[in-house]
PDB file of N, CA and C in Angstrom:
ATOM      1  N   UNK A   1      28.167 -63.436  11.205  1.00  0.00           N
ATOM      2  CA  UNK A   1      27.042 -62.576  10.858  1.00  0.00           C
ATOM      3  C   UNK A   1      26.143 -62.433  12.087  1.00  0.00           C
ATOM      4  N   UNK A   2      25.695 -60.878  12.108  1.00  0.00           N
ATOM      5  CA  UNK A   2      24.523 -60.829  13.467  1.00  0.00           C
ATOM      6  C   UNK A   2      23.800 -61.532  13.500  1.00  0.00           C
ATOM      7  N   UNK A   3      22.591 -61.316  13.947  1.00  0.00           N
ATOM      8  CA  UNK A   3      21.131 -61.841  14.401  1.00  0.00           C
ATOM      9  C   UNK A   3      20.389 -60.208  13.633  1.00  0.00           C
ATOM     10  N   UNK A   4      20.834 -59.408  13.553  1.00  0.00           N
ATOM     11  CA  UNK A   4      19.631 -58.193  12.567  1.00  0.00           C
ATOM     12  C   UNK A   4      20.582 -57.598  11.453  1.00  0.00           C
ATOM     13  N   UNK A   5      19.840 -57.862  10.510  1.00  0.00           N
ATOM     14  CA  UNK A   5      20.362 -57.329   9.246  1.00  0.00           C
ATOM     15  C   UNK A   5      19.767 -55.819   8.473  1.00  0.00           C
ATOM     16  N   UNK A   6      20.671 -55.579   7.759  1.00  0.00           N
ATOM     17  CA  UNK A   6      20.290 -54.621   7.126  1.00  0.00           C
ATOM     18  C   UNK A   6      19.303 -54.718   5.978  1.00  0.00           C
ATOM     19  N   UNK A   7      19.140 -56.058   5.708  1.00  0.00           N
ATOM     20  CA  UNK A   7      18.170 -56.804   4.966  1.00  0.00           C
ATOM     21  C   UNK A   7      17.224 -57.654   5.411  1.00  0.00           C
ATOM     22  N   UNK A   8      16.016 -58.690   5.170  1.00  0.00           N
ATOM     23  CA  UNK A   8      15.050 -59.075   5.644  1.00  0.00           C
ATOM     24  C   UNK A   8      15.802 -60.528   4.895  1.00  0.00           C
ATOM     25  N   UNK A   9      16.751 -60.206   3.591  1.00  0.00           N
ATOM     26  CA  UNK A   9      17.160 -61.373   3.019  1.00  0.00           C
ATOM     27  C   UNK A   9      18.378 -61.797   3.536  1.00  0.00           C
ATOM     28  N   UNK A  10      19.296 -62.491   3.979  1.00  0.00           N
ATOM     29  CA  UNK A  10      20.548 -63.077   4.653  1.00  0.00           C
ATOM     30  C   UNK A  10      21.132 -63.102   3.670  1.00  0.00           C
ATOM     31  N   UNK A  11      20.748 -64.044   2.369  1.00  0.00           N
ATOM     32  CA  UNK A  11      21.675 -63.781   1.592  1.00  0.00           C
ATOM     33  C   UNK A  11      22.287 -62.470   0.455  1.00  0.00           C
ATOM     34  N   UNK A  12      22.093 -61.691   0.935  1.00  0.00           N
ATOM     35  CA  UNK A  12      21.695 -60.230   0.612  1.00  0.00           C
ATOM     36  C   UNK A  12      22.505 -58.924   1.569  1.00  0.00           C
ATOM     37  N   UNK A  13      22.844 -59.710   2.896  1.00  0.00           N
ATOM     38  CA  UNK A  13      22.592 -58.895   4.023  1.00  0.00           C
ATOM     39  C   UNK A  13      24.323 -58.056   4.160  1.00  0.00           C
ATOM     40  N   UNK A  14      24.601 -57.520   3.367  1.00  0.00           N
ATOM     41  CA  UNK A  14      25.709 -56.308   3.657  1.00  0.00           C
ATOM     42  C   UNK A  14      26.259 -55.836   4.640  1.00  0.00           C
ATOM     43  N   UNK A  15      25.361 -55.916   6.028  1.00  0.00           N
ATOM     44  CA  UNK A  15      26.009 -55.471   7.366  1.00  0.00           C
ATOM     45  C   UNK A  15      24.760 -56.411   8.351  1.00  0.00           C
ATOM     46  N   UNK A  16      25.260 -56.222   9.313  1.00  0.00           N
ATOM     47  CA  UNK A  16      24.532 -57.247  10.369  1.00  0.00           C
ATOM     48  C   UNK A  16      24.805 -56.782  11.945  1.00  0.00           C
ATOM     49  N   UNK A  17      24.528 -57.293  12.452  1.00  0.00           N
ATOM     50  CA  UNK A  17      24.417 -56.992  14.212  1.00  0.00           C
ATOM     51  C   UNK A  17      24.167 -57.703  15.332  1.00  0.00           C
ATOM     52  N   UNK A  18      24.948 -57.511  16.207  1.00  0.00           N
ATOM     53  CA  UNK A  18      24.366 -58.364  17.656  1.00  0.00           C
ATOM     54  C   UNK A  18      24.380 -58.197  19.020  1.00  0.00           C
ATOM     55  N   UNK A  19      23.148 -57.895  19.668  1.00  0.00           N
ATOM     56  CA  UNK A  19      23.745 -57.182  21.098  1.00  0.00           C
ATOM     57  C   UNK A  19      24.379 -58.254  22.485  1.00  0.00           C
ATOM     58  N   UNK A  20      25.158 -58.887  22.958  1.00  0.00           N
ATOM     59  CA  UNK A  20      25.404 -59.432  23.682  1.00  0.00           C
ATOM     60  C   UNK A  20      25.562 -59.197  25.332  1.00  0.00           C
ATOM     61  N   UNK A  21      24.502 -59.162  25.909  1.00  0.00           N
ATOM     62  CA  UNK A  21      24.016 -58.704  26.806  1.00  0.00           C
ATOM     63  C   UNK A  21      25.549 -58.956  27.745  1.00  0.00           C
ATOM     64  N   UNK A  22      25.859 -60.385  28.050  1.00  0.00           N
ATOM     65  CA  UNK A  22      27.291 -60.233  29.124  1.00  0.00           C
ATOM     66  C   UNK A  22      28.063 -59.606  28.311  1.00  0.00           C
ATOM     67  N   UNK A  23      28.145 -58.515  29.324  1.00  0.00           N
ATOM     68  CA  UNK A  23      28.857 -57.107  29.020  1.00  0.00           C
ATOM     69  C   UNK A  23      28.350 -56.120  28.462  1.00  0.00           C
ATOM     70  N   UNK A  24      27.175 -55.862  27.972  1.00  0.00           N
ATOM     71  CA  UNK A  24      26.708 -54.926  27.139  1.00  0.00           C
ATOM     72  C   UNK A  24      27.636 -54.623  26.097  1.00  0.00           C
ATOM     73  N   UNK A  25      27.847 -55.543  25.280  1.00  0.00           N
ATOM     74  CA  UNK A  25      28.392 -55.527  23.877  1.00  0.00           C
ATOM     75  C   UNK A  25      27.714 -55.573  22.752  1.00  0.00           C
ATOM     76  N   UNK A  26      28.227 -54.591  21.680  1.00  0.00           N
ATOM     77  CA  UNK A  26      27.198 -54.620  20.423  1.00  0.00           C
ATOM     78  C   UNK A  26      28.028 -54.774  19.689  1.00  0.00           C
ATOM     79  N   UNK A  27      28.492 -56.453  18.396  1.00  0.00           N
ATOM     80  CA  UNK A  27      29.054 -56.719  17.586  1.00  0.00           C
ATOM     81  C   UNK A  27      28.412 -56.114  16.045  1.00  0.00           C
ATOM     82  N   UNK A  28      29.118 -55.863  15.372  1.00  0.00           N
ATOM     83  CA  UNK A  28      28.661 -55.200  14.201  1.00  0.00           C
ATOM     84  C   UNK A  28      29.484 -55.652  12.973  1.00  0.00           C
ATOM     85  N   UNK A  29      29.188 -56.384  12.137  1.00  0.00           N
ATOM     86  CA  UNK A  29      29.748 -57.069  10.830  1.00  0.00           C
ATOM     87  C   UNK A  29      29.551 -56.508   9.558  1.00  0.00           C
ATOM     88  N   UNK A  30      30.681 -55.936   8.895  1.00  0.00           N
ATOM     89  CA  UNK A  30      30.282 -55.394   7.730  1.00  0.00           C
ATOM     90  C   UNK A  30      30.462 -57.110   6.491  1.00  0.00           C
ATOM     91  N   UNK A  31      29.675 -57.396   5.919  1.00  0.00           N
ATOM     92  CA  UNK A  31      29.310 -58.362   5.220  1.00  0.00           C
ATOM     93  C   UNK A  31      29.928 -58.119   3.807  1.00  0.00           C
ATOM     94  N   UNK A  32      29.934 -56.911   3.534  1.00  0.00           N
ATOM     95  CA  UNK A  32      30.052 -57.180   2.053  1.00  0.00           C
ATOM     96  C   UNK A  32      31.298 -55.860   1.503  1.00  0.00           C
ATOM     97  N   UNK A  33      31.918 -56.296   0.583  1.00  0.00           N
ATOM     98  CA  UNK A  33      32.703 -55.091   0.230  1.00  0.00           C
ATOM     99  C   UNK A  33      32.042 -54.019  -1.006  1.00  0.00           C
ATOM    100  N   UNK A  34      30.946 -53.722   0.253  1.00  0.00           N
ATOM    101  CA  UNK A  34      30.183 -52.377  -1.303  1.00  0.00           C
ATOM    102  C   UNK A  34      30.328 -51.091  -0.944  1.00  0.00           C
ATOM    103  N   UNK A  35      31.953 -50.681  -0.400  1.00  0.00           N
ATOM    104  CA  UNK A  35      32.045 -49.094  -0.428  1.00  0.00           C
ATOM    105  C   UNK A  35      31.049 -48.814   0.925  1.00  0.00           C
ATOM    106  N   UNK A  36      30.238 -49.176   1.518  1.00  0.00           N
ATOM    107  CA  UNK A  36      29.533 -48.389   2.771  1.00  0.00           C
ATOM    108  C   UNK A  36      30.456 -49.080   3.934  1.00  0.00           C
ATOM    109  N   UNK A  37      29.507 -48.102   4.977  1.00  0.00           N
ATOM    110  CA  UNK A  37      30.458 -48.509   6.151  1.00  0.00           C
ATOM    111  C   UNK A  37      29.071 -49.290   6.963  1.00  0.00           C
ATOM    112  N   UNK A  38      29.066 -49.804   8.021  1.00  0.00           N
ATOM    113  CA  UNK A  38      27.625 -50.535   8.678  1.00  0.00           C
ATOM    114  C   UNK A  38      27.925 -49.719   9.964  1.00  0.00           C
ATOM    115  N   UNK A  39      26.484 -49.197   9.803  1.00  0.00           N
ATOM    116  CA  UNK A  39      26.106 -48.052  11.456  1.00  0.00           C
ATOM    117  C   UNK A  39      24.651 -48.863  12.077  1.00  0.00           C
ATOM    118  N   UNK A  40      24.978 -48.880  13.533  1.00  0.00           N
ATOM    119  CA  UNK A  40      24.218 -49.322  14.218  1.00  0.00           C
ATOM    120  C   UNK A  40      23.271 -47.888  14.785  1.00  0.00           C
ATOM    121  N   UNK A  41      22.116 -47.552  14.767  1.00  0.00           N
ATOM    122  CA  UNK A  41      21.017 -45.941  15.627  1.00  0.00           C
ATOM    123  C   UNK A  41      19.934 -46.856  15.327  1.00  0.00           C
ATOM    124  N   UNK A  42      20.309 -46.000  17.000  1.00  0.00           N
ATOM    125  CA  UNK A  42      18.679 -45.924  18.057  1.00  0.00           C
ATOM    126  C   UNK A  42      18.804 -45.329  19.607  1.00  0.00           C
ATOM    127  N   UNK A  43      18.318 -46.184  20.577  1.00  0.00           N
ATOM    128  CA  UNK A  43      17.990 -45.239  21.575  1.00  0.00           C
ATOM    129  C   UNK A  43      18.559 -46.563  22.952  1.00  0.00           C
ATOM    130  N   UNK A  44      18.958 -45.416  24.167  1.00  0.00           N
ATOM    131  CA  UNK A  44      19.509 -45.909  25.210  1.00  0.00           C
ATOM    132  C   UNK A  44      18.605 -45.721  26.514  1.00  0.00           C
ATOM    133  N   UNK A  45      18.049 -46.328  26.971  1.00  0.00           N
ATOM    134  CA  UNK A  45      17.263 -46.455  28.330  1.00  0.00           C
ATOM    135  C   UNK A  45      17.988 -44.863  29.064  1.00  0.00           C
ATOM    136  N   UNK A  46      19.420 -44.903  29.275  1.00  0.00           N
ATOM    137  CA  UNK A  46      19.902 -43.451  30.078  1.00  0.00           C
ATOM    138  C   UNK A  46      20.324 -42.399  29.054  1.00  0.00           C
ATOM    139  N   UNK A  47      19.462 -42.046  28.078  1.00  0.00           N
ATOM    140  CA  UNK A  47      19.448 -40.883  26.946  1.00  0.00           C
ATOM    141  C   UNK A  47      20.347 -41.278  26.723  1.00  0.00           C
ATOM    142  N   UNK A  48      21.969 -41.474  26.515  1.00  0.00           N
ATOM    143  CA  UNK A  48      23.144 -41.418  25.750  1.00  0.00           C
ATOM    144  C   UNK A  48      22.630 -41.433  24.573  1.00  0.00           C
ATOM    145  N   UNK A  49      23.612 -41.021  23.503  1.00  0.00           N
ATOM    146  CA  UNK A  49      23.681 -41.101  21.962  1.00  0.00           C
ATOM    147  C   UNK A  49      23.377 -42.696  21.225  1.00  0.00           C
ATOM    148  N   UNK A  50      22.784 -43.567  20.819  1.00  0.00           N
ATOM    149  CA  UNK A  50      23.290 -44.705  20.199  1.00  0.00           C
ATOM    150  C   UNK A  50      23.943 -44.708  18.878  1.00  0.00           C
ATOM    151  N   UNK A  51      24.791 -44.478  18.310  1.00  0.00           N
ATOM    152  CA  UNK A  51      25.143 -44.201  16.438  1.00  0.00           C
ATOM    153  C   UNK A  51      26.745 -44.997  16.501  1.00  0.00           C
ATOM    154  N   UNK A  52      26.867 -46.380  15.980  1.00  0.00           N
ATOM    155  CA  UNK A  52      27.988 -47.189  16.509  1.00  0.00           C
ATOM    156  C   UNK A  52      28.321 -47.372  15.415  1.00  0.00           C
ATOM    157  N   UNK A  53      29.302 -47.086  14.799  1.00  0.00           N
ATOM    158  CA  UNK A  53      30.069 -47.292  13.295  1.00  0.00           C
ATOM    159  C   UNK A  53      30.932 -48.638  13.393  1.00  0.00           C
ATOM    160  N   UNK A  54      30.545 -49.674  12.419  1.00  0.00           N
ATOM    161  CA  UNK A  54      32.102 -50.585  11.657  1.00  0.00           C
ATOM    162  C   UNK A  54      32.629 -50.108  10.183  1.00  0.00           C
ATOM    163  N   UNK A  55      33.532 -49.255  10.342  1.00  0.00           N
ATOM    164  CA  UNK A  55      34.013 -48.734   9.110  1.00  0.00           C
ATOM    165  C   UNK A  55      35.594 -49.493   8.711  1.00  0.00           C
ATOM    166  N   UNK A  56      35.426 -50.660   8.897  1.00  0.00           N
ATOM    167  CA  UNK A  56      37.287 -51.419   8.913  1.00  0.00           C
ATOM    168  C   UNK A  56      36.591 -52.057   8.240  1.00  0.00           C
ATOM    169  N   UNK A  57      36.106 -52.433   7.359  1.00  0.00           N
ATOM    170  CA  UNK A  57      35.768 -53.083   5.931  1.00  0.00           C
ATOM    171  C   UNK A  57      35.057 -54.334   6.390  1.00  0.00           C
ATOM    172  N   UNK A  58      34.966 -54.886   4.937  1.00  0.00           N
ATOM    173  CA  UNK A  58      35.048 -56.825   4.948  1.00  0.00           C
ATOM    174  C   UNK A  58      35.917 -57.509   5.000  1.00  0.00           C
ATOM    175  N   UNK A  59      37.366 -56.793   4.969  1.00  0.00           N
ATOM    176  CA  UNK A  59      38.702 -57.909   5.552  1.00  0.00           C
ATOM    177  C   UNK A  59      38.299 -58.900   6.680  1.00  0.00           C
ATOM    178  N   UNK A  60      39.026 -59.600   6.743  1.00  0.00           N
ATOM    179  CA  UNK A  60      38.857 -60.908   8.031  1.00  0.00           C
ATOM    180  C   UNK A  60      37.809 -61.074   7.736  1.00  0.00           C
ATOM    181  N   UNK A  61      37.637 -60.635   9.890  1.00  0.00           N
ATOM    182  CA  UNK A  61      35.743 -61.343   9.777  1.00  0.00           C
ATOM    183  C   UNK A  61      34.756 -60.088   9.672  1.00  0.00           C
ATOM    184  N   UNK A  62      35.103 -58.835   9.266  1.00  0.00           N
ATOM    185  CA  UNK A  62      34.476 -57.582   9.537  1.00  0.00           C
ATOM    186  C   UNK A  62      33.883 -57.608  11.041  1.00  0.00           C
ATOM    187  N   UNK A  63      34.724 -57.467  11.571  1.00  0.00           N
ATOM    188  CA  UNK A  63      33.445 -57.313  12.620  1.00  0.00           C
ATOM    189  C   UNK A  63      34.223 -56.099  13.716  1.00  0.00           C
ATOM    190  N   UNK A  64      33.112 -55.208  14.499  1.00  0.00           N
ATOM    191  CA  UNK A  64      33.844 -54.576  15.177  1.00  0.00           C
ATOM    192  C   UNK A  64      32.955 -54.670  16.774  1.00  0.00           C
ATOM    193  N   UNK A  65      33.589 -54.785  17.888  1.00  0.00           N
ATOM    194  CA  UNK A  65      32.934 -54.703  18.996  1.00  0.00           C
ATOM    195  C   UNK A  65      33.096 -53.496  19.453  1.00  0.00           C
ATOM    196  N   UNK A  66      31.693 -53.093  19.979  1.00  0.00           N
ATOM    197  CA  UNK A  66      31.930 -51.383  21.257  1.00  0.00           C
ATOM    198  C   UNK A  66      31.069 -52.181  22.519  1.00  0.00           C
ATOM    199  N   UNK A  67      31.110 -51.963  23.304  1.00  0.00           N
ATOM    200  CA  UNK A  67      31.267 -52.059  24.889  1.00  0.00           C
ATOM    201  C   UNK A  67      30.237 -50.712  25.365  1.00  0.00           C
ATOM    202  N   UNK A  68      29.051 -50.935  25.487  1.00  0.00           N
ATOM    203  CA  UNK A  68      28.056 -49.895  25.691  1.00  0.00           C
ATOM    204  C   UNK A  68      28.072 -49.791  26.820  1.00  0.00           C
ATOM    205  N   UNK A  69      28.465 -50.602  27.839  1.00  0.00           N
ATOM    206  CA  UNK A  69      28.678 -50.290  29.760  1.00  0.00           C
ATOM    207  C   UNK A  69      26.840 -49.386  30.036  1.00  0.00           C
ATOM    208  N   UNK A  70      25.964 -50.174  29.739  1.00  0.00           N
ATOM    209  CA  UNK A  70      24.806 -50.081  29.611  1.00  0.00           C
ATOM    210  C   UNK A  70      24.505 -50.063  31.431  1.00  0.00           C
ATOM    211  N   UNK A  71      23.120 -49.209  31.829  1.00  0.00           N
ATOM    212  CA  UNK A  71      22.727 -49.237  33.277  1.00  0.00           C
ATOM    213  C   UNK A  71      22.337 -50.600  33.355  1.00  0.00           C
ATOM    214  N   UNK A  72      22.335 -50.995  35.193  1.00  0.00           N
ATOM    215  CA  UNK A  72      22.083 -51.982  35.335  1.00  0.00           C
ATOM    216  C   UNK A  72      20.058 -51.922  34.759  1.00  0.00           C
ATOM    217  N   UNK A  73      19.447 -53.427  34.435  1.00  0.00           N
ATOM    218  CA  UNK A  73      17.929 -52.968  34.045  1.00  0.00           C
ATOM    219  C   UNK A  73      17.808 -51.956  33.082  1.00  0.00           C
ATOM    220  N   UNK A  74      18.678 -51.690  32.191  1.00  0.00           N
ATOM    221  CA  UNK A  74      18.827 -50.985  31.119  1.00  0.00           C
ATOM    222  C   UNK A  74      18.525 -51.333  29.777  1.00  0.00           C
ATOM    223  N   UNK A  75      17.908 -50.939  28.592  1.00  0.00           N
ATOM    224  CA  UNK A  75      17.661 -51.277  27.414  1.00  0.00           C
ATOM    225  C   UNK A  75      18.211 -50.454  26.077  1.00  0.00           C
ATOM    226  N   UNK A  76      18.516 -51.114  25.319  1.00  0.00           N
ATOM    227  CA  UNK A  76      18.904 -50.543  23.816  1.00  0.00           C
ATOM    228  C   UNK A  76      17.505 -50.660  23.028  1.00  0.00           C
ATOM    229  N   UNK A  77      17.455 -49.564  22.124  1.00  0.00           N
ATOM    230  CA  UNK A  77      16.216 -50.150  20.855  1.00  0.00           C
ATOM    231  C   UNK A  77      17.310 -49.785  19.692  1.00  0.00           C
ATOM    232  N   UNK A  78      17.420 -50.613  18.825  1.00  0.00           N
ATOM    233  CA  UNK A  78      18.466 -50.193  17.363  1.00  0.00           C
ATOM    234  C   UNK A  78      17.854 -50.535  16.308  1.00  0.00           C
ATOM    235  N   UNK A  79      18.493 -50.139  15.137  1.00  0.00           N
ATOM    236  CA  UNK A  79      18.828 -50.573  14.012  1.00  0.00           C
ATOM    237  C   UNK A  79      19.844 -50.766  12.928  1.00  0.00           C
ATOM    238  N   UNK A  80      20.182 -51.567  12.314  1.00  0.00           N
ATOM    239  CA  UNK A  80      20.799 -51.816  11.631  1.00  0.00           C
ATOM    240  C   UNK A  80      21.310 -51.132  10.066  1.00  0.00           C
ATOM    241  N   UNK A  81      21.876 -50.384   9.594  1.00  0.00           N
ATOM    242  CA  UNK A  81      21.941 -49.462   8.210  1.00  0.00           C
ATOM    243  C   UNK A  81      23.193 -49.643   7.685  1.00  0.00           C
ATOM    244  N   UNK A  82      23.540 -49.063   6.560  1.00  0.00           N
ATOM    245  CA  UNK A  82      24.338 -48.997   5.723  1.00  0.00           C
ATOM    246  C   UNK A  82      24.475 -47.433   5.858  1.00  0.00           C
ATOM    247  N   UNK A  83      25.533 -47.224   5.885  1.00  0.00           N
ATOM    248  CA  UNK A  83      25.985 -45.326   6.058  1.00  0.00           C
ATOM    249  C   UNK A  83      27.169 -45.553   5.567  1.00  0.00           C
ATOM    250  N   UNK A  84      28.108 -44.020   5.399  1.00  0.00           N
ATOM    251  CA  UNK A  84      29.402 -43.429   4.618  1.00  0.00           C
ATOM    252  C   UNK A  84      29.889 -42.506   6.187  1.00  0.00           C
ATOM    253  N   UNK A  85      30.798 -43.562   6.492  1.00  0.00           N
ATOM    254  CA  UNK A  85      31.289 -43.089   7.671  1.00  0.00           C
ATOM    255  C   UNK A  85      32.105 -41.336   7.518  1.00  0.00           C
ATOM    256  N   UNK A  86      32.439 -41.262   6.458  1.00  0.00           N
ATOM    257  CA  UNK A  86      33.307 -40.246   6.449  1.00  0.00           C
ATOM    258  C   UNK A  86      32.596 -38.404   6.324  1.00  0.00           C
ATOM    259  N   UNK A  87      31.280 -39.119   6.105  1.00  0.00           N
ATOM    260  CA  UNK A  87      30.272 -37.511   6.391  1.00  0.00           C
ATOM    261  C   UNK A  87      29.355 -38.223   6.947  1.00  0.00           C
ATOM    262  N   UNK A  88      29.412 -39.222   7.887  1.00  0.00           N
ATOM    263  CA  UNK A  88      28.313 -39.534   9.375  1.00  0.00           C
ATOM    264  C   UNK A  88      27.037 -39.568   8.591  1.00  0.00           C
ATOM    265  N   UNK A  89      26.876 -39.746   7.445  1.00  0.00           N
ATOM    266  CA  UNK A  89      25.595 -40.000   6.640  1.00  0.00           C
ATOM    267  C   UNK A  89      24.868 -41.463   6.735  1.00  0.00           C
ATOM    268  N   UNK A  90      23.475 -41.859   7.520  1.00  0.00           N
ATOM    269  CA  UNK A  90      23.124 -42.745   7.483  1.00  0.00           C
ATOM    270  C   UNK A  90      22.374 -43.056   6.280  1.00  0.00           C
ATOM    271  N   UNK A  91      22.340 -43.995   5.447  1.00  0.00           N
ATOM    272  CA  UNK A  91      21.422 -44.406   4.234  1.00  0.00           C
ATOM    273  C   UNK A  91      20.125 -44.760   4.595  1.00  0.00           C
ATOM    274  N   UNK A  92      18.952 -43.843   5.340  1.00  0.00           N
ATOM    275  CA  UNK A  92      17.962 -44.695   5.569  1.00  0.00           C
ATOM    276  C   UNK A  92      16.882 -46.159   5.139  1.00  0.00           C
ATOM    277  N   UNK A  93      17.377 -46.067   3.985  1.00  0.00           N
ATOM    278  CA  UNK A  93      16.648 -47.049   3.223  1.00  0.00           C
ATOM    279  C   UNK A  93      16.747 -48.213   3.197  1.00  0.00           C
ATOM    280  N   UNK A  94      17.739 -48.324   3.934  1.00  0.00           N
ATOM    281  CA  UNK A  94      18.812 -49.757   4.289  1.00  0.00           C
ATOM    282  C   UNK A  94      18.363 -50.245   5.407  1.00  0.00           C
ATOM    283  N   UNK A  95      17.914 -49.397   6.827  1.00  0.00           N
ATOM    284  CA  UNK A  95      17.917 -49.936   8.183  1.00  0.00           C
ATOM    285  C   UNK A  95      17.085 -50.810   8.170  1.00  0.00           C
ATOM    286  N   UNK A  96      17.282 -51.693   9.219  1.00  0.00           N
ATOM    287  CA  UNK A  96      16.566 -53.011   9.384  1.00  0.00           C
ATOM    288  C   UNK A  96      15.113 -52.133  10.599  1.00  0.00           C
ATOM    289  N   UNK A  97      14.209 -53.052  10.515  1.00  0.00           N
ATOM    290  CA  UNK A  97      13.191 -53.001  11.509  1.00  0.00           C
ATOM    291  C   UNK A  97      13.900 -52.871  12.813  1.00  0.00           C
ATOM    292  N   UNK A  98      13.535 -51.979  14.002  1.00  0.00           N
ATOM    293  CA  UNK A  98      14.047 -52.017  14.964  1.00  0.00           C
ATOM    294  C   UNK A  98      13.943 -53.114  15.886  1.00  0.00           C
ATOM    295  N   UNK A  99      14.926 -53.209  17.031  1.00  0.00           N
ATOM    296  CA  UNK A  99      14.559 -54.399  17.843  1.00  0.00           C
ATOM    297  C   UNK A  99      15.394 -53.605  19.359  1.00  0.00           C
ATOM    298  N   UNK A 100      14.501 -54.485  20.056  1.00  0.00           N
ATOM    299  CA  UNK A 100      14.912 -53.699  21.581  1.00  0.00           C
ATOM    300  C   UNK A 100      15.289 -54.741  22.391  1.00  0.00           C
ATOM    301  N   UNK A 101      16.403 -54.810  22.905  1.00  0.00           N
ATOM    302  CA  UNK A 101      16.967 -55.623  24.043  1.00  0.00           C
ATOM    303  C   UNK A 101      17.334 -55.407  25.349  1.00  0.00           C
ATOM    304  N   UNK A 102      17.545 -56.059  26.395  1.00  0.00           N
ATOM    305  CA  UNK A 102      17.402 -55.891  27.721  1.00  0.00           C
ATOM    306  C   UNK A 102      18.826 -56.399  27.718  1.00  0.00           C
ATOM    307  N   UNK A 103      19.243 -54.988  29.090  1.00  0.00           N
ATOM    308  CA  UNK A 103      20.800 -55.405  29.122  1.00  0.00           C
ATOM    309  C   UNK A 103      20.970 -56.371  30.206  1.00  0.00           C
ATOM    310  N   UNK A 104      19.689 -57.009  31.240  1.00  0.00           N
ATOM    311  CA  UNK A 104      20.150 -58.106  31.992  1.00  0.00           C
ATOM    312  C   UNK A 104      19.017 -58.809  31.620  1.00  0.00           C
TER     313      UNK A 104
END
């Protein structure tokens, strides 16, 4: 399970997240088998898009890594949601409080 949830409660928490700075990696855990998919949006220090889908379920460990190859002195701000990968629909009501990390 991440470090930011889609919940404030853990035991509750349906999808989760974690940015791992060596390498600019963002792990993403879908927690629970309730039909959504877990989307990571927000914003990239060099404009790029941020919107990072784990749509491979709760099998195993749910978890999916993307590789953001972030600028050097570069920052992410995200959040954490529950979305339906298959019409790119985020559930706003779900996202966690944002949080901003430094890629060195």
């Amino acid at each position: 399970m991440g470090d930011r949830c889609t919940s404030d409660d853990y035991t509750t928490c349906a999808g989760s997240a974690s940015f791992i700075k060596q390498g600019d990696h963002m792990l993403i855990w879908d927690n629970k088998a309730d039909g959504h998919s877990v989307v990571v949006i927000g914003d990239r220090s060099d404009g790029l898009p941020l919107k990072l889908w784990n749509h491979s379920g709760s099998d195993g460990d749910g978890k999916v890594d993307h590789n953001l190859n972030l600028p050097e002195n570069g920052w992410i701000r995200y959040k954490v949601c529950l979305g339906e990968y298959s019409t790119k629909k985020v559930i706003t009501s779900t996202c966690s409080a944002s949080k901003t990390e430094n890629a060195s």
